[in-house]
C-alpha atoms as a PDB file:
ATOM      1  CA  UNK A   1     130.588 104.009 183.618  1.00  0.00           C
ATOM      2  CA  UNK A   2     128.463 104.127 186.985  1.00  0.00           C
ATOM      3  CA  UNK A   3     128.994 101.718 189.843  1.00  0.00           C
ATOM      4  CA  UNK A   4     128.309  98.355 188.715  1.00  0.00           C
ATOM      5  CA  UNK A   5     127.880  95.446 191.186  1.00  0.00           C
ATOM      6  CA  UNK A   6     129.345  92.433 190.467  1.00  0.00           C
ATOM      7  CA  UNK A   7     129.138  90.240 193.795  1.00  0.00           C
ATOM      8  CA  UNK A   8     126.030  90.617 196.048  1.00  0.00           C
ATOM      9  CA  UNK A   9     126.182  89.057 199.971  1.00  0.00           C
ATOM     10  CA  UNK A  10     125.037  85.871 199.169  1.00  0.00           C
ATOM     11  CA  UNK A  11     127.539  85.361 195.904  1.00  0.00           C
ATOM     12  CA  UNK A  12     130.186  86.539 198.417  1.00  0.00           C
ATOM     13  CA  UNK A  13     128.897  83.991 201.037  1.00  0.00           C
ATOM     14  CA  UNK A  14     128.816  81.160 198.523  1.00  0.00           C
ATOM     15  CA  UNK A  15     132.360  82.480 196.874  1.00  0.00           C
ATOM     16  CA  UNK A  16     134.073  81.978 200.823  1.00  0.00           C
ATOM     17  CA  UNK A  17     132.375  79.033 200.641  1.00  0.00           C
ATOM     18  CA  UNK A  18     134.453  77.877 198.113  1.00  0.00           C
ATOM     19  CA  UNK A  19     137.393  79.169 199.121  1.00  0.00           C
ATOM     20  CA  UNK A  20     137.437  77.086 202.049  1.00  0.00           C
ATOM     21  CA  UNK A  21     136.777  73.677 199.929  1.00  0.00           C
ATOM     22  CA  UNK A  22     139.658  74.897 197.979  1.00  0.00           C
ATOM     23  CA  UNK A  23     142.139  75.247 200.739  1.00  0.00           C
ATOM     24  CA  UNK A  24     140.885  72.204 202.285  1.00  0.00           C
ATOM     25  CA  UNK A  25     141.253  70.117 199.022  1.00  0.00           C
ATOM     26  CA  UNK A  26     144.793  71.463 198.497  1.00  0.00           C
ATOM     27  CA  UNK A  27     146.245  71.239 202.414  1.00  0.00           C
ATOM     28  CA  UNK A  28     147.422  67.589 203.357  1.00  0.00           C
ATOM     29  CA  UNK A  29     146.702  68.506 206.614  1.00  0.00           C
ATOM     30  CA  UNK A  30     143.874  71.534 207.373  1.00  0.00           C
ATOM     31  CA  UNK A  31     144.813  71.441 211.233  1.00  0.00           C
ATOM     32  CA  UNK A  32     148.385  73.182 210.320  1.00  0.00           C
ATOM     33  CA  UNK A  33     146.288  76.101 208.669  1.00  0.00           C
ATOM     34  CA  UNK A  34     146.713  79.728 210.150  1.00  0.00           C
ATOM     35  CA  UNK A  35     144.781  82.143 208.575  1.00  0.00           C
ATOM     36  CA  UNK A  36     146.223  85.379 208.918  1.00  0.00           C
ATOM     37  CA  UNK A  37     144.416  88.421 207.214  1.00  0.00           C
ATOM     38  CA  UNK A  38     145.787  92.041 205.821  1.00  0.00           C
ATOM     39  CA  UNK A  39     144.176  94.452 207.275  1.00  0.00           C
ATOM     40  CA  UNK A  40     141.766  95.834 206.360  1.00  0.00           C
ATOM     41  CA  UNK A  41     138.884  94.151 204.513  1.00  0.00           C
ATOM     42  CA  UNK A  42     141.505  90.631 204.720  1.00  0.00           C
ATOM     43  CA  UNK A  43     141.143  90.669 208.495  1.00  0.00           C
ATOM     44  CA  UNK A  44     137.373  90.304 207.921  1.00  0.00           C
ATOM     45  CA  UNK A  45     137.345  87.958 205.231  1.00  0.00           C
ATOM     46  CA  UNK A  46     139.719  85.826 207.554  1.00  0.00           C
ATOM     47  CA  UNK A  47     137.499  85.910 210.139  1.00  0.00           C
ATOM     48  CA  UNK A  48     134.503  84.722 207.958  1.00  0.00           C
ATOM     49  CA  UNK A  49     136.673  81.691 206.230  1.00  0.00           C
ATOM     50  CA  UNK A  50     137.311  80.526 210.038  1.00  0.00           C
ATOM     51  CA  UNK A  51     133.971  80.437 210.559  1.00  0.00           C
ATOM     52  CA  UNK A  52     133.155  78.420 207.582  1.00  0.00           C
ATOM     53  CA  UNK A  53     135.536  76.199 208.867  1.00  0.00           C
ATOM     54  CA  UNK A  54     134.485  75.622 212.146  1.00  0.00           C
ATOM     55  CA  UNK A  55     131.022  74.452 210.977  1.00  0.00           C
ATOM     56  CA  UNK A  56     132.731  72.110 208.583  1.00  0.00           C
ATOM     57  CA  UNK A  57     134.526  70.983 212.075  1.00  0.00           C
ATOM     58  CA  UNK A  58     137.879  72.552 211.453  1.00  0.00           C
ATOM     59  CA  UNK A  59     137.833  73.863 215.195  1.00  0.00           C
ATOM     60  CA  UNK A  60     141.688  73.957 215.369  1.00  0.00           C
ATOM     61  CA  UNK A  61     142.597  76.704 212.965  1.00  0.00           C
ATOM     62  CA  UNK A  62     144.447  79.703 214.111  1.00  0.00           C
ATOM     63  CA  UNK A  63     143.771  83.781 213.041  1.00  0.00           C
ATOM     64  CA  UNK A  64     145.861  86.503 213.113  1.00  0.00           C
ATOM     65  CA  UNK A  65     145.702  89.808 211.457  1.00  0.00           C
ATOM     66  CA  UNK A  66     148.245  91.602 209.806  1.00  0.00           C
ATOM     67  CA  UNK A  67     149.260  95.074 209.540  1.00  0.00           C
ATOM     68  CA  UNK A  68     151.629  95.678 206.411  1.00  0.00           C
ATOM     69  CA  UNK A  69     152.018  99.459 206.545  1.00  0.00           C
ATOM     70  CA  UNK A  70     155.366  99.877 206.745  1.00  0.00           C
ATOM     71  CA  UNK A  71     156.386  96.926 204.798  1.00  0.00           C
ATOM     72  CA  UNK A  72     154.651  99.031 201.380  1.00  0.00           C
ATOM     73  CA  UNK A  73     156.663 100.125 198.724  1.00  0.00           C
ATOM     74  CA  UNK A  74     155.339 103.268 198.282  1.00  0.00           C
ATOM     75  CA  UNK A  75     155.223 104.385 202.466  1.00  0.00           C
ATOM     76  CA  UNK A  76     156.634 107.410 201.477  1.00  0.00           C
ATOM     77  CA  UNK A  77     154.233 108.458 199.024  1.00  0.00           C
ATOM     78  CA  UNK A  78     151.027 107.375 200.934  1.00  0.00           C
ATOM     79  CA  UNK A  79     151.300 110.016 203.903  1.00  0.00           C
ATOM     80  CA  UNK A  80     153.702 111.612 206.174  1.00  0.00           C
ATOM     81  CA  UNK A  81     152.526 109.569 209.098  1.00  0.00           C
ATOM     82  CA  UNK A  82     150.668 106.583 208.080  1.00  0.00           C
ATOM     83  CA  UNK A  83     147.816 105.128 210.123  1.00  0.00           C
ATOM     84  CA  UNK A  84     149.366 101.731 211.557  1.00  0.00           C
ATOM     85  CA  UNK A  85     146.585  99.176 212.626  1.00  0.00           C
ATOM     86  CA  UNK A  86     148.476  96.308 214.488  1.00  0.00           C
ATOM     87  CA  UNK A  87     149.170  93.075 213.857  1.00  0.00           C
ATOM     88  CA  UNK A  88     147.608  90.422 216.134  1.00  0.00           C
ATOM     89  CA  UNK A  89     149.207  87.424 215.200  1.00  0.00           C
ATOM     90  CA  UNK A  90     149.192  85.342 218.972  1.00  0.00           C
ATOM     91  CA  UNK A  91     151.004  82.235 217.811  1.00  0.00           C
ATOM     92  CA  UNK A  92     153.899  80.814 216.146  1.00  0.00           C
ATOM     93  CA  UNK A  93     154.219  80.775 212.652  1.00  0.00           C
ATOM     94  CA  UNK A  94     157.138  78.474 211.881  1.00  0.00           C
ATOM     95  CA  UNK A  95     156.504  75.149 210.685  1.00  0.00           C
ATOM     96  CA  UNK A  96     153.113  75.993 209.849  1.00  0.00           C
ATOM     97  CA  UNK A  97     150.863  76.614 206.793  1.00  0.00           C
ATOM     98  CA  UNK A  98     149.840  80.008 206.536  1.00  0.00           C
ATOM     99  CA  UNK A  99     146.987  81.082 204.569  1.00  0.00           C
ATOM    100  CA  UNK A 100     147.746  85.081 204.186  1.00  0.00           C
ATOM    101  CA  UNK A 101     143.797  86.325 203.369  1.00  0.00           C
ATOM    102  CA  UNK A 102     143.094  89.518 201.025  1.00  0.00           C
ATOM    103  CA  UNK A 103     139.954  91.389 199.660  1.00  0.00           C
ATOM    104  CA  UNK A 104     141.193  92.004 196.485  1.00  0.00           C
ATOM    105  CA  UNK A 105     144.475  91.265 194.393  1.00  0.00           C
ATOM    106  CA  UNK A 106     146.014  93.717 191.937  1.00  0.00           C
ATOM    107  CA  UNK A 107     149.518  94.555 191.139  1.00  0.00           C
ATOM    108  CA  UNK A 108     150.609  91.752 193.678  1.00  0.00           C
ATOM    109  CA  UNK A 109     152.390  94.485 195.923  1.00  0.00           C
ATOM    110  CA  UNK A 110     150.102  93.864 198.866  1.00  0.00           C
ATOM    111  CA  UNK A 111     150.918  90.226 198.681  1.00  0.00           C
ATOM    112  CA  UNK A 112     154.790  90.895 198.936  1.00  0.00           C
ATOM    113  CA  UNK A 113     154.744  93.408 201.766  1.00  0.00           C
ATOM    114  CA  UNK A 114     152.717  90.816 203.420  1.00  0.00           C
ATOM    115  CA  UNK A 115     155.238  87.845 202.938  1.00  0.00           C
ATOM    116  CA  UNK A 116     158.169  90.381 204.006  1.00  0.00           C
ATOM    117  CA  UNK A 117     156.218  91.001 207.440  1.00  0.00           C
ATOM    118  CA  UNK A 118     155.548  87.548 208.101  1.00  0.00           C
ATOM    119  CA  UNK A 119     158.805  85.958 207.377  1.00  0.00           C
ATOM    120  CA  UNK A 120     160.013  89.188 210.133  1.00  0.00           C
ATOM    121  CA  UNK A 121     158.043  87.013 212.850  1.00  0.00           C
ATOM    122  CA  UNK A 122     158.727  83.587 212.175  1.00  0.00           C
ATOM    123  CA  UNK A 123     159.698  81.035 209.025  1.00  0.00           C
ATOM    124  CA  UNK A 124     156.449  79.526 208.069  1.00  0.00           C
ATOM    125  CA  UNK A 125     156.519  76.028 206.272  1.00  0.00           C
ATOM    126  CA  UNK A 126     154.595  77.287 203.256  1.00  0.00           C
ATOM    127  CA  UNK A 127     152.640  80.592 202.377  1.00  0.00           C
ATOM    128  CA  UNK A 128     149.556  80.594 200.557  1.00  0.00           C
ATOM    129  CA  UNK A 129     147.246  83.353 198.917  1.00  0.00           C
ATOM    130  CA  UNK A 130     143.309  83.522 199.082  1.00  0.00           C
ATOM    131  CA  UNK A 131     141.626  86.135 197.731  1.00  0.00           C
ATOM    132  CA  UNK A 132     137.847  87.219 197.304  1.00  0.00           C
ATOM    133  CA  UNK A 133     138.765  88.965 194.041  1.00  0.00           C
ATOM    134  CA  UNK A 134     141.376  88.585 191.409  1.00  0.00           C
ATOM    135  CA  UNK A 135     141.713  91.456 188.912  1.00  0.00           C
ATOM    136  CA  UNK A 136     144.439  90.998 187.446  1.00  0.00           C
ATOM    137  CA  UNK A 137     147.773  93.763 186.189  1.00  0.00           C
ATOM    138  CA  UNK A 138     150.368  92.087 187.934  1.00  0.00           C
ATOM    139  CA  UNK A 139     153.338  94.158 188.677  1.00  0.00           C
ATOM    140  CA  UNK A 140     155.091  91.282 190.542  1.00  0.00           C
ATOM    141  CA  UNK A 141     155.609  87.619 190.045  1.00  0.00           C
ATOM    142  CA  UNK A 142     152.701  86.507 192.793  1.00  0.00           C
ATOM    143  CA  UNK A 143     149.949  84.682 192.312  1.00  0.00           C
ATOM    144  CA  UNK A 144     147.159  83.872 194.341  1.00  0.00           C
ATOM    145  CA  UNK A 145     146.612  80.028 195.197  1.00  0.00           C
ATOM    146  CA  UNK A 146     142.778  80.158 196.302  1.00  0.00           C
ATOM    147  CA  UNK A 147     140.643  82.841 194.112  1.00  0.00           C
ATOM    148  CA  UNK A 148     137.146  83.774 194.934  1.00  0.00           C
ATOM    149  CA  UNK A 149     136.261  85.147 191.175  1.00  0.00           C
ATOM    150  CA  UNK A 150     138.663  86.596 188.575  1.00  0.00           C
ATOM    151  CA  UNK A 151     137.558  89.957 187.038  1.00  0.00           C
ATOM    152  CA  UNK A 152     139.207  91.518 184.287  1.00  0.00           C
ATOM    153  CA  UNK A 153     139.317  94.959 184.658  1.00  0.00           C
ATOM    154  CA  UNK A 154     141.094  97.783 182.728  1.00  0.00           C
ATOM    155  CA  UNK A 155     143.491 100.150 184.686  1.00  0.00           C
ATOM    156  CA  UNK A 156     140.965 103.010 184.660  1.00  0.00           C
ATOM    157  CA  UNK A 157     138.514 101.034 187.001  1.00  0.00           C
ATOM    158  CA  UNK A 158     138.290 100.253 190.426  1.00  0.00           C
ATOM    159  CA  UNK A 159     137.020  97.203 192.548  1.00  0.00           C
ATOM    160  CA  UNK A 160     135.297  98.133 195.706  1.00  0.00           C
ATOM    161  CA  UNK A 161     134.588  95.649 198.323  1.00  0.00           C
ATOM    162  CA  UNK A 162     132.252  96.219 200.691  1.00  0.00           C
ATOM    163  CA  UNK A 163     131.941  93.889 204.224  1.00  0.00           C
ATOM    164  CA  UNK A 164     129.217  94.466 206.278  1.00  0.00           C
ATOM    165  CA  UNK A 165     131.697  94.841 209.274  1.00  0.00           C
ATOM    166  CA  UNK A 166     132.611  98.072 207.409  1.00  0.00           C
ATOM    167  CA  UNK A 167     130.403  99.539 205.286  1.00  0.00           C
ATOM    168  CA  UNK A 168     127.167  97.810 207.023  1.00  0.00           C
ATOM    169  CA  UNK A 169     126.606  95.956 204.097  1.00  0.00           C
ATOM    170  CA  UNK A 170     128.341  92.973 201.571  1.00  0.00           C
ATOM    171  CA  UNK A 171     129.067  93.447 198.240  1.00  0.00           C
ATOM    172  CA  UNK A 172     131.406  94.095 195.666  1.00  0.00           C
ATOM    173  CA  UNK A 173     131.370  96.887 192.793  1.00  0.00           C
ATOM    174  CA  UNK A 174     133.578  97.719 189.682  1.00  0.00           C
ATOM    175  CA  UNK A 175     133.524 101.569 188.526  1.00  0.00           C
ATOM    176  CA  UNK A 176     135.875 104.353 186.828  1.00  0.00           C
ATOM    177  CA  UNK A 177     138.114 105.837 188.541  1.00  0.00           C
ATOM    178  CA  UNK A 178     137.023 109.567 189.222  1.00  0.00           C
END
């Protein structure tokens, strides 16, 4: 099966559009929000939900970034000396409502390494998931709270996300794996 896209840049616009209603409808109260992206491509989404919310005159909302590198499961297996990209996180996370931001969700791994780093800086008063893309095979008991589109896939196929501040271009794309 070639490349198939199934998200161009202005469903992926209109999909973070919607995330941010969605967090907004569920969060009593949006100022305690802190969005705090995995990095990579959850950095960038995080940084494009903030700015959604600023023009719907959420000005208070924190970001941070997250680096969960040595928090994986499978460090060991990934490379001798992993590439570590920092995490930027310049405020306090207890008491607050953290909003951890992802590109894509899959065995649910991601999400747990991410929870183990954060609760290593602070004890946040609740954690919440947003993702652009669910596709399902959990391997974990995590779910994500605020879902940009679900996509069944089958374990032979990959979902590639591509963010303009990365690949020059948005859009996202389900093929084999080679």
């Amino acid at each position: 099966m070639p490349s198939k896209e199934i998200m161009n840049k202005d469903e992926m616009s209109r999909t973070l559009n919607r995330i941010v209603y969605q967090i907004v409808e569920d969060v009593k109260d949006a100022k305690e929000i802190c969005l705090v992206g995995i990095r990579r491509g959850g950095a960038h989404l995080a940084n494009r939900l903030n700015e959604i919310f600023k023009n719907e005159g959420y000005t208070n909302i924190q970001v941070g970034y997250l680096d969960i590198t040595l928090y994986r499961d499978d460090l060991t297996t990934i490379a001798e000396y992993p590439v570590l990209h920092g995490t930027e996180i310049n405020f306090n996370i207890a008491g607050r409502h953290i909003v951890l931001v992802d590109d894509v969700m899959f065995t649910g791994r991601t999400t747990r390494a991410a929870m183990d780093a954060l609760i290593d800086l602070g004890r946040p008063e609740k954690i919440s998931m947003a993702v652009l893309i669910d596709r399902g095979h959990r391997e974990l008991p995590v779910q994500p709270d605020f879902v940009g589109k679900v996509v069944p896939t089958s374990m032979d196929e990959l979902i590639e996300v591509s963010l303009e501040e990365q690949a020059g271009s948005d859009s996202v794309a389900i093929h084999k794996k080679p």
